[in-house]
C-alpha atoms as a PDB file:
ATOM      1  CA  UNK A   1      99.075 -13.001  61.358  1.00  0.00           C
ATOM      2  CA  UNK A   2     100.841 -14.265  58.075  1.00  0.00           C
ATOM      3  CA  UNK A   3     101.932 -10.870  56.376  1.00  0.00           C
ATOM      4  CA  UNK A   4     101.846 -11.747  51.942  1.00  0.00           C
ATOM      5  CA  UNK A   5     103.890  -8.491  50.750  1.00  0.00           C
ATOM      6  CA  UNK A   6     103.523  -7.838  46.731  1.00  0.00           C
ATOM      7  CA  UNK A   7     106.760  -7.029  44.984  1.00  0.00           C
ATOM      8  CA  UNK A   8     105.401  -3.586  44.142  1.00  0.00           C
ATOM      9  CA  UNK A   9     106.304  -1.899  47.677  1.00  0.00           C
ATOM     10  CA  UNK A  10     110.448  -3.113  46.587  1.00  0.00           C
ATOM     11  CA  UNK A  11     110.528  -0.990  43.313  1.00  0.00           C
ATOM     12  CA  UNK A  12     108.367   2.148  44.999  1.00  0.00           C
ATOM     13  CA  UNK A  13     110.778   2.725  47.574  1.00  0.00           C
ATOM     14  CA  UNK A  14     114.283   1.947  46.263  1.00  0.00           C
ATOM     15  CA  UNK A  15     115.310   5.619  46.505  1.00  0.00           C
ATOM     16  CA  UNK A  16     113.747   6.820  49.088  1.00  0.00           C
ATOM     17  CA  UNK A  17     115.686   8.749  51.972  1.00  0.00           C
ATOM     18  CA  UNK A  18     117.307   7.545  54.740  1.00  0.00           C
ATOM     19  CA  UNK A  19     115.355   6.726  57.894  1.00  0.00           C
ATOM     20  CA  UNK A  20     117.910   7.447  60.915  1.00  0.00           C
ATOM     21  CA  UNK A  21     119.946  10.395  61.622  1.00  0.00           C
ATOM     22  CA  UNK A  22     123.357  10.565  58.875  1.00  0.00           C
ATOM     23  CA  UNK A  23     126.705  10.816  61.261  1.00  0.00           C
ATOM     24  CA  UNK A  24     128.136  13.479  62.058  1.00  0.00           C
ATOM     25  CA  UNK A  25     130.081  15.798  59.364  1.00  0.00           C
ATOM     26  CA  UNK A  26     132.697  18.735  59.606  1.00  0.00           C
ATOM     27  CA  UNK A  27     134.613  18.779  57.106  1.00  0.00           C
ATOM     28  CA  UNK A  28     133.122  22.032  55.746  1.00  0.00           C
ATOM     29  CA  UNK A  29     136.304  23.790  55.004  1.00  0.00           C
ATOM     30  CA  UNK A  30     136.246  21.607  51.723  1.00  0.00           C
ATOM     31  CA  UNK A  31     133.103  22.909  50.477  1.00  0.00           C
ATOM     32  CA  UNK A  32     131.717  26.088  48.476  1.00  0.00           C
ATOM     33  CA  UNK A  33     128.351  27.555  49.968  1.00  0.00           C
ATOM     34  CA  UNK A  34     125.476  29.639  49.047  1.00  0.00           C
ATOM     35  CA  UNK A  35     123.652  31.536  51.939  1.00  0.00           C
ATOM     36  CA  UNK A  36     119.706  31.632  51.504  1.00  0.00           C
ATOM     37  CA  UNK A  37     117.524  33.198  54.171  1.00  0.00           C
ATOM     38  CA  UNK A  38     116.903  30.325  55.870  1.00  0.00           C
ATOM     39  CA  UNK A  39     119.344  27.364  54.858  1.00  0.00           C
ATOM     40  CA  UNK A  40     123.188  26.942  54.061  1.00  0.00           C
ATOM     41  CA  UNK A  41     123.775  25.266  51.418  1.00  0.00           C
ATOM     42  CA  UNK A  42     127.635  23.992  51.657  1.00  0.00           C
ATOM     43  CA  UNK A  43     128.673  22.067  48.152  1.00  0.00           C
ATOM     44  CA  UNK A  44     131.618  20.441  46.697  1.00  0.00           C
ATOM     45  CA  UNK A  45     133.283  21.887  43.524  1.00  0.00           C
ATOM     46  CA  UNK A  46     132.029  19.319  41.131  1.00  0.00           C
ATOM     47  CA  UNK A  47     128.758  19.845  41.783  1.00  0.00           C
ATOM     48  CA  UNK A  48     127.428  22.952  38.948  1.00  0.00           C
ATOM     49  CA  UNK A  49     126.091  26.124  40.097  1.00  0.00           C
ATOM     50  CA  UNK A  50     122.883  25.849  38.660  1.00  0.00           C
ATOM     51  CA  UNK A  51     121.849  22.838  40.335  1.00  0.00           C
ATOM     52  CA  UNK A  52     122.738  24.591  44.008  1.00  0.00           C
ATOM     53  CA  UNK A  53     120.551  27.586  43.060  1.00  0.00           C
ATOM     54  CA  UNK A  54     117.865  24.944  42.046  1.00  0.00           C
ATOM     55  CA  UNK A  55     118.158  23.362  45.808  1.00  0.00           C
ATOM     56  CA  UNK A  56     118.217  26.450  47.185  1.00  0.00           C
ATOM     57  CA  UNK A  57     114.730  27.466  45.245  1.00  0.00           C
ATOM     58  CA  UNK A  58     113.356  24.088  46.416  1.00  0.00           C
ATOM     59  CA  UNK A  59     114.243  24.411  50.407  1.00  0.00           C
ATOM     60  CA  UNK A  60     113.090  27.908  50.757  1.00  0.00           C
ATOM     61  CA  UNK A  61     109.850  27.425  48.811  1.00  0.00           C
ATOM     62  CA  UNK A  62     109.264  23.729  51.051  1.00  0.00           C
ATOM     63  CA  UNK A  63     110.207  25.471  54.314  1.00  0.00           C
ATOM     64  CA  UNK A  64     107.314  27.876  54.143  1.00  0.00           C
ATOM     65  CA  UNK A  65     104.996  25.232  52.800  1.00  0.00           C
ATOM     66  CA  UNK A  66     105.330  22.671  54.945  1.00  0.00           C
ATOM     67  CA  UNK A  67     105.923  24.953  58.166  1.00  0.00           C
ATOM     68  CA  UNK A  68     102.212  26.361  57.107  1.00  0.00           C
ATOM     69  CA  UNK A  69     100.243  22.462  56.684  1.00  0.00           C
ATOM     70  CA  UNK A  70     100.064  21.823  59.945  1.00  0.00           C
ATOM     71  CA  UNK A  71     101.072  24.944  61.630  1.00  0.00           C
ATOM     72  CA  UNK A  72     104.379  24.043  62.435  1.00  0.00           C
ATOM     73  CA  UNK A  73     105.194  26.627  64.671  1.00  0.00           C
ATOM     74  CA  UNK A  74     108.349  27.218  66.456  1.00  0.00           C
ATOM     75  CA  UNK A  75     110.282  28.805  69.175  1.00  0.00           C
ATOM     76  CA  UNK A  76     113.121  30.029  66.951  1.00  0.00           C
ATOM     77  CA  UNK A  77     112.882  31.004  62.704  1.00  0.00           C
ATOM     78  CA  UNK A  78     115.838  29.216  60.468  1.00  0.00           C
ATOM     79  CA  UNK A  79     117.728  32.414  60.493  1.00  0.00           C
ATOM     80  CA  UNK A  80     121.465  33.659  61.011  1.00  0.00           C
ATOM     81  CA  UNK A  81     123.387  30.818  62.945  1.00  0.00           C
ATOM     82  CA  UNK A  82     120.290  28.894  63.001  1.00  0.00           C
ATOM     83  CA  UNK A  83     119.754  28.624  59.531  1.00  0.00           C
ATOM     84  CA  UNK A  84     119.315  24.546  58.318  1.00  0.00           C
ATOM     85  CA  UNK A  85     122.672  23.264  56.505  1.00  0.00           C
ATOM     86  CA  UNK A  86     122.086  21.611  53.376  1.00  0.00           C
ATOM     87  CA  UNK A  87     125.768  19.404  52.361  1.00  0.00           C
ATOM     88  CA  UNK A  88     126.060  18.484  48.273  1.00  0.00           C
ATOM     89  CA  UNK A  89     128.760  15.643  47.405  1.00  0.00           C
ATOM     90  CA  UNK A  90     129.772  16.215  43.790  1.00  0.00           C
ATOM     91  CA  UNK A  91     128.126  12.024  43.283  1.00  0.00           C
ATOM     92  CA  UNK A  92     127.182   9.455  44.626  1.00  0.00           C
ATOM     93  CA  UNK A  93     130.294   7.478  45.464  1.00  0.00           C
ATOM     94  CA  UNK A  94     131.652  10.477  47.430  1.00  0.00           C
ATOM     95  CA  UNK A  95     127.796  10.996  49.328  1.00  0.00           C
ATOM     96  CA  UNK A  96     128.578   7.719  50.577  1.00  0.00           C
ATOM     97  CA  UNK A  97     131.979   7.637  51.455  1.00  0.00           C
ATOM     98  CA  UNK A  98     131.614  11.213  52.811  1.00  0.00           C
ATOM     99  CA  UNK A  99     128.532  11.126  54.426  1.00  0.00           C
ATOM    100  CA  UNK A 100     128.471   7.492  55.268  1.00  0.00           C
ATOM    101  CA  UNK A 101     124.463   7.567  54.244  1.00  0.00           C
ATOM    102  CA  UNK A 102     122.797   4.144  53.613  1.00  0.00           C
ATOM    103  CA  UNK A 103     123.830   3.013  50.084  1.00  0.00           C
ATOM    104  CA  UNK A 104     119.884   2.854  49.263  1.00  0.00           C
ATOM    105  CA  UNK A 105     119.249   6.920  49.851  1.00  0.00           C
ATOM    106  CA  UNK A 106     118.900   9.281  47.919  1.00  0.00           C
ATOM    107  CA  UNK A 107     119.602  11.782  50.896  1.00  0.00           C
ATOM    108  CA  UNK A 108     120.125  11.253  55.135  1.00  0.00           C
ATOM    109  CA  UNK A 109     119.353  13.681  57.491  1.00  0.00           C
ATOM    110  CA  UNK A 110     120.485  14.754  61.023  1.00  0.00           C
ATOM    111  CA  UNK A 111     117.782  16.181  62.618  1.00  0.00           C
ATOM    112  CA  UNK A 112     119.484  17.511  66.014  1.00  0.00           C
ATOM    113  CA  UNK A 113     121.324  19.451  64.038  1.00  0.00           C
ATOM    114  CA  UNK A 114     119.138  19.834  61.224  1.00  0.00           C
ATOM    115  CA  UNK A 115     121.316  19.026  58.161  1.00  0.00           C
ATOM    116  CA  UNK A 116     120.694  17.256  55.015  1.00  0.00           C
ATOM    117  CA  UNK A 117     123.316  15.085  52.419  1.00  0.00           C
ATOM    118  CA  UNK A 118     122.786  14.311  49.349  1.00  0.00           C
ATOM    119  CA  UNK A 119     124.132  14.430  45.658  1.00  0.00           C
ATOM    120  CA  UNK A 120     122.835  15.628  42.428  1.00  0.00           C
ATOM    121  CA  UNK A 121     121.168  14.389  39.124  1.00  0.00           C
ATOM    122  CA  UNK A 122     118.611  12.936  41.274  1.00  0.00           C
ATOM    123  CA  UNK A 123     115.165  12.079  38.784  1.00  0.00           C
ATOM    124  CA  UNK A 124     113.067  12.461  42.296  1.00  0.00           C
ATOM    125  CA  UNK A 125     114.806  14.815  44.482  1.00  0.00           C
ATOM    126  CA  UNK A 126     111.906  17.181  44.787  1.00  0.00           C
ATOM    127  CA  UNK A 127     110.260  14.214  47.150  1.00  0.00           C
ATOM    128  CA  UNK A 128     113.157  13.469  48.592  1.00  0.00           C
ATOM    129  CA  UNK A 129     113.961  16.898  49.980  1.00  0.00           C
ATOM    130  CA  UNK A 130     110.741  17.365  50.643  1.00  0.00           C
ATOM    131  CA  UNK A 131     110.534  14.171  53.361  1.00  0.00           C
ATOM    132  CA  UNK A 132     113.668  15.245  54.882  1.00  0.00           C
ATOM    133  CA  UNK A 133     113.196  18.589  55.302  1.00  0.00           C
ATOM    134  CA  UNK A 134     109.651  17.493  56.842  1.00  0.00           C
ATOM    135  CA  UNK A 135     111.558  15.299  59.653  1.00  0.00           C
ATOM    136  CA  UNK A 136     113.639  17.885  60.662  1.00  0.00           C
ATOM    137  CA  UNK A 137     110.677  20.683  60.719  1.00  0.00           C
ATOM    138  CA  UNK A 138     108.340  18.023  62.416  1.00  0.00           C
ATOM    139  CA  UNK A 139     110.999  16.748  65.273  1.00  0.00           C
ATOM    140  CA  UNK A 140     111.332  20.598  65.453  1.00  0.00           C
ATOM    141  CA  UNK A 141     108.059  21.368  66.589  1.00  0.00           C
ATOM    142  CA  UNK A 142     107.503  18.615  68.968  1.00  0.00           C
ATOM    143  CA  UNK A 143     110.959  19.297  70.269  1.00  0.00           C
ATOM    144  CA  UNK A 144     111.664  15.548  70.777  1.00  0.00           C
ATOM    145  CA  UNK A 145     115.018  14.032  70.032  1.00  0.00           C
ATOM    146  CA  UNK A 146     112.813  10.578  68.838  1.00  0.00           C
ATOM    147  CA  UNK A 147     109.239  10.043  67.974  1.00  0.00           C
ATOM    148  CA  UNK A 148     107.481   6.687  66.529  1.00  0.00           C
ATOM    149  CA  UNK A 149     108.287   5.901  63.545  1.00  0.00           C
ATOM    150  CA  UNK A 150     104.796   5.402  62.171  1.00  0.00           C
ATOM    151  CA  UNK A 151     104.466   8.845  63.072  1.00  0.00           C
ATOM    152  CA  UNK A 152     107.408  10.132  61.895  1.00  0.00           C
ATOM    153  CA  UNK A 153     107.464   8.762  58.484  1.00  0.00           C
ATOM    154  CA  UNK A 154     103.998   8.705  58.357  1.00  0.00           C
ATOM    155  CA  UNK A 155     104.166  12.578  58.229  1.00  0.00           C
ATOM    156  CA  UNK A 156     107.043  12.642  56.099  1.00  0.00           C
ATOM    157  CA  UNK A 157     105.338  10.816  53.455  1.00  0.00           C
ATOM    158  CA  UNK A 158     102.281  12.482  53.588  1.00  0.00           C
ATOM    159  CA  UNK A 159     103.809  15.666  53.450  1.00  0.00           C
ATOM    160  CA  UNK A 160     106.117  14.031  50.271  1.00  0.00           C
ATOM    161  CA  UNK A 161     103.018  12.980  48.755  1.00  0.00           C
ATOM    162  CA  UNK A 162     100.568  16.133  48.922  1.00  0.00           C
ATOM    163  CA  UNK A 163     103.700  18.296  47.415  1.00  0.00           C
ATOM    164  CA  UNK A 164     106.251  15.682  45.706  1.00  0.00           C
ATOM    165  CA  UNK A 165     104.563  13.313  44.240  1.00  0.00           C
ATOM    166  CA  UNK A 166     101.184  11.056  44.037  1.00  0.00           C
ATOM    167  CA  UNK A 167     103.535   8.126  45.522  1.00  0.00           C
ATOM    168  CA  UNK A 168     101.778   6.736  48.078  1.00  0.00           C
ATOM    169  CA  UNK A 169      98.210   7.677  46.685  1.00  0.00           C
ATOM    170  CA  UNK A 170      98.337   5.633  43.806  1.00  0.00           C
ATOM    171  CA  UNK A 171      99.543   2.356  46.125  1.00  0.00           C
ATOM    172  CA  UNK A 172      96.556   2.198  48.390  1.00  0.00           C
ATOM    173  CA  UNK A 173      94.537  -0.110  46.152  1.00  0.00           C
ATOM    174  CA  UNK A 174      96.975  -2.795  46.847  1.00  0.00           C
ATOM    175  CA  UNK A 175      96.689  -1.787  50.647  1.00  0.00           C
ATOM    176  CA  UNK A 176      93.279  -1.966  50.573  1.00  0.00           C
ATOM    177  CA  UNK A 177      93.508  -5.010  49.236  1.00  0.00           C
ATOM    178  CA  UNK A 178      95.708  -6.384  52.251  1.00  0.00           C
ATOM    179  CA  UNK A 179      93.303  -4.279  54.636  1.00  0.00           C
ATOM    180  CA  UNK A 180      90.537  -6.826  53.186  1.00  0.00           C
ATOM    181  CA  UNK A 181      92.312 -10.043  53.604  1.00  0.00           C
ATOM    182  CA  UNK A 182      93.878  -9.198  56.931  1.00  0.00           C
ATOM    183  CA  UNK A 183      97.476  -9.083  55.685  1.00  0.00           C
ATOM    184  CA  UNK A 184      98.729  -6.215  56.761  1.00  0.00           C
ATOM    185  CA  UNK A 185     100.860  -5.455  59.587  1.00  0.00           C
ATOM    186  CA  UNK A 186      98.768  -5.124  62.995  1.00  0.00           C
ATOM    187  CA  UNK A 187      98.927  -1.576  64.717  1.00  0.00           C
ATOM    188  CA  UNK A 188     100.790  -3.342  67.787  1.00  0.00           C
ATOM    189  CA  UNK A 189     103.402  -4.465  65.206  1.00  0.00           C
ATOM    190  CA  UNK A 190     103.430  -1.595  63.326  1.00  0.00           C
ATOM    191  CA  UNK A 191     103.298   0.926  66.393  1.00  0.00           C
ATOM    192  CA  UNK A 192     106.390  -0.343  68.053  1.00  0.00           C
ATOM    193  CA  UNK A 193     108.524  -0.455  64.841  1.00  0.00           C
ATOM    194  CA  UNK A 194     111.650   1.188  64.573  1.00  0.00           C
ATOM    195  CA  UNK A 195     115.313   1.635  62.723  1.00  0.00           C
ATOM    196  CA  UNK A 196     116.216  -1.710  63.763  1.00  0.00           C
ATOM    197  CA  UNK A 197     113.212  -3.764  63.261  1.00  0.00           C
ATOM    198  CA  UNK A 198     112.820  -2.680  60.197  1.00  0.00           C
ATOM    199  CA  UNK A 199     116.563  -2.912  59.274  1.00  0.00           C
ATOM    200  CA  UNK A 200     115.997  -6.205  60.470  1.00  0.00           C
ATOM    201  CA  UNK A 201     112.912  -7.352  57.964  1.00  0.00           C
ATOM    202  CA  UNK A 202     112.908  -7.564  54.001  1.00  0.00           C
ATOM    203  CA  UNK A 203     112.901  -4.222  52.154  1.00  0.00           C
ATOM    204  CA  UNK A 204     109.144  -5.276  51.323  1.00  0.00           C
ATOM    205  CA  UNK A 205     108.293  -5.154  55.116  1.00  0.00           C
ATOM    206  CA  UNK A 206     109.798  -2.170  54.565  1.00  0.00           C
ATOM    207  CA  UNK A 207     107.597  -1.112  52.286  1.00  0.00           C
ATOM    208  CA  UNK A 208     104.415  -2.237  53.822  1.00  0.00           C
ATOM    209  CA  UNK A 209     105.583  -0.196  57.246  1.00  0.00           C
ATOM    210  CA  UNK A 210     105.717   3.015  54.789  1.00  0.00           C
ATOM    211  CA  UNK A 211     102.780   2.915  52.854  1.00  0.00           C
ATOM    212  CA  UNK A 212     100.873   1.979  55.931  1.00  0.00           C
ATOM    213  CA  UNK A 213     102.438   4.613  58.257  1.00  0.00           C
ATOM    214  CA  UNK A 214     101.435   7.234  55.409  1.00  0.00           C
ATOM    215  CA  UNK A 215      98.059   5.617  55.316  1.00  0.00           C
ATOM    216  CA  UNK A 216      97.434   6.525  58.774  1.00  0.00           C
ATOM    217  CA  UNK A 217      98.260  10.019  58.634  1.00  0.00           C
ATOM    218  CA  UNK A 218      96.126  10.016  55.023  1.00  0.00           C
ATOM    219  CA  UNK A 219      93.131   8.643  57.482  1.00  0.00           C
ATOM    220  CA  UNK A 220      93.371  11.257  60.098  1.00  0.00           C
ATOM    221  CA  UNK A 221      93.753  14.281  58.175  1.00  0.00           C
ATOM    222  CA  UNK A 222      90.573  13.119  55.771  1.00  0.00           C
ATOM    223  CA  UNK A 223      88.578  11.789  58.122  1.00  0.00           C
ATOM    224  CA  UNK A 224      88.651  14.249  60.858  1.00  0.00           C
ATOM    225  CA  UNK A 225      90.784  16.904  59.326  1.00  0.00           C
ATOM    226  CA  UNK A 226      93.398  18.906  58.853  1.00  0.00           C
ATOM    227  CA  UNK A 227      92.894  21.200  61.971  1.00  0.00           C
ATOM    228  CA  UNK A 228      92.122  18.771  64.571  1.00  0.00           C
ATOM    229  CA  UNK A 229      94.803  16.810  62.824  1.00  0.00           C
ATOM    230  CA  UNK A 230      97.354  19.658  63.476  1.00  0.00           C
ATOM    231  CA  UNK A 231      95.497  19.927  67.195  1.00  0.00           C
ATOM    232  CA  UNK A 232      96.995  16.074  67.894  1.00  0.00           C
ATOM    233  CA  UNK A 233     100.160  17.075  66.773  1.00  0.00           C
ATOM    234  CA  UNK A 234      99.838  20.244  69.188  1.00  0.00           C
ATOM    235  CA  UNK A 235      98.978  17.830  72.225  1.00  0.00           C
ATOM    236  CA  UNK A 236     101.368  15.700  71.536  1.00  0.00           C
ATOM    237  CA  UNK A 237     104.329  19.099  71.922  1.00  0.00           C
ATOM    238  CA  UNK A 238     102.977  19.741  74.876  1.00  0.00           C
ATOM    239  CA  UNK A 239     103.470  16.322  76.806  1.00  0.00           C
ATOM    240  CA  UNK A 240     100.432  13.979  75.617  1.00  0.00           C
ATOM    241  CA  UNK A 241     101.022  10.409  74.998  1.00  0.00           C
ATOM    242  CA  UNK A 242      99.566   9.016  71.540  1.00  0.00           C
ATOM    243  CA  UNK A 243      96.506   7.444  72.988  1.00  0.00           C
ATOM    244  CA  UNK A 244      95.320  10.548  75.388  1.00  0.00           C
ATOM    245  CA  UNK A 245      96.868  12.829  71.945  1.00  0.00           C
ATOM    246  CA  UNK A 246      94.257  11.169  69.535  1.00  0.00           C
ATOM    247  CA  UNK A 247      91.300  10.562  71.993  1.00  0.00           C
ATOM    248  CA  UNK A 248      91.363  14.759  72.304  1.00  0.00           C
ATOM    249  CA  UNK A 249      92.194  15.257  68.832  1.00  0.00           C
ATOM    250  CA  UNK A 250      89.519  12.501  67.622  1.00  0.00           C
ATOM    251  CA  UNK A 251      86.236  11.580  68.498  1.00  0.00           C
ATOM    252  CA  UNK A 252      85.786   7.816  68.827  1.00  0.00           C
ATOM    253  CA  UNK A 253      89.551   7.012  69.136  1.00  0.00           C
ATOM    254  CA  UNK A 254      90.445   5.839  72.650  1.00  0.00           C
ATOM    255  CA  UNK A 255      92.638   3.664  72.119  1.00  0.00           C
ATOM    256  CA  UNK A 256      94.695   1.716  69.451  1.00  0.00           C
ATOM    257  CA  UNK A 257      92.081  -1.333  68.515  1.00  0.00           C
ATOM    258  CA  UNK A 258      89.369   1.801  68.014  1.00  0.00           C
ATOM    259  CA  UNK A 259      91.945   3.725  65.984  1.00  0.00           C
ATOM    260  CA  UNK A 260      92.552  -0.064  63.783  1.00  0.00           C
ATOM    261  CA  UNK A 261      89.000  -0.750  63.244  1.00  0.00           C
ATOM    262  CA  UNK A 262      88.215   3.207  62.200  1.00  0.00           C
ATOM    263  CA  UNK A 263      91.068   2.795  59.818  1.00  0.00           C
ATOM    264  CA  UNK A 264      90.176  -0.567  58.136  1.00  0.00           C
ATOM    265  CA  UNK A 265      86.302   1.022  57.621  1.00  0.00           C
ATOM    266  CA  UNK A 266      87.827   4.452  56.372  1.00  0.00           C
ATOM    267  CA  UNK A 267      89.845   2.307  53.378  1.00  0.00           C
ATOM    268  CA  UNK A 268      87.080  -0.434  53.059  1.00  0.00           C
ATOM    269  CA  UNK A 269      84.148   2.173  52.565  1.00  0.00           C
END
């Protein structure tokens, strides 16, 4: 299937975070932090005092919010030794050469050890922090070192959507439109899409894979709903593969070419 990509997916997701674990980082000795009750938020000197007690008002109040949609709970809270580490370069040039993030990002993440870079005077940080702070929380709960990518961004963006911004929302009439002339990218495709195929496609591909991944998790939670939703996710923690996950979770889903054709009718209604 020939896949026709309009520019618009390039400009929507120029800043968005980076997809893959950031390296590892140490070098805390050379940073100021601010405790919160469930992060640590470690900063250079540069970077003003005001803007860490903003980021700090932003992860506490998206912790709680996004640990309630789905019912996101876990073994162990973000507290004491476990809290979530939050590192601030004083700009951009030094959140790159630092953190060694993706030039693109706006912010990378490790989830194993649940830390998020990034750098201030962001426009859109809000729906930045919000996605990565939804990785972490979401590899978390299933307590699985990888997951799909569909899945995983899929969620992210959702989540970035519903509380960040109408992002994705406002793009699905030109997905619709692809839906109707059978230009998107096929669930096989799209399914077994990761880091490196998409590193390895145009940044509209790109673009496409995101705005279709959120699509999916959009169709799920509206068409079926948020509970049974958060029930998939629930089967899925506690050893289910995708396809038995979504044929409990989902009436009329057994498999991937019924969950395809249920999601072309949901958008073509």
């Amino acid at each position: 299937m020939r896949i026709l990509i309009s520019v618009f997916f390039v400009s929507a997701f120029t800043f968005l975070a980076a997809v893959y674990p950031a390296k590892g980082f140490g070098a805390e000795a050379d940073f100021k932090s601010l405790c919160s009750e469930h992060f640590l938020i470690n900063y250079q000197p540069g970077v003003s005092q005001d803007y860490v007690y903003s980021i700090k008002d932003v992860a506490e109040k998206y912790y709680r919010i996004i640990t309630q949609e789905f019912n996101f709970i876990r073994d162990e809270l973000w507290l004491w030794e476990n809290r979530a580490k939050v590192f601030i370069a004083d700009n951009k040039e030094n959140y790159l050469t630092q953190f060694r993030c993706s030039s693109w990002s706006g912010a990378c993440v490790n989830y194993l050890a649940k830390i998020i870079y990034t750098y201030p005077d962001q426009e859109r940080f809000n729906p930045i922090f919000i996605h990565e702070l939804t990785h972490i929380i979401l590899h978390e709960y299933l307590k699985k070192n990888s997951l799909d990518s569909w899945l995983d961004e899929g969620v992210a963006c959702y989540i970035e959507d519903k509380y960040g911004r109408e992002l994705y929302q406002t793009r699905m009439r030109q997905l619709k439109q692809l839906i109707k002339n059978n230009q998107y990218i096929p669930f096989k495709e799209l399914l077994a899409a990761n880091t490196a195929s998409l590193d390895g496609n145009s940044a509209n591909y790109a673009g496409l894979f995101y705005i279709e991944s959120f699509s999916i998790i959009n169709f799920f939670v509206k068409q079926y709903g948020r509970n049974n939703f958060s029930r998939f996710l629930s089967y899925l923690k506690h050893g289910d593969s995708i396809k038995t996950a979504m044929a409990k979770a989902f009436s009329g889903l057994n498999n991937i070419e019924e969950m395809e054709g249920q999601w072309a009718k949901f958008y073509l209604k």
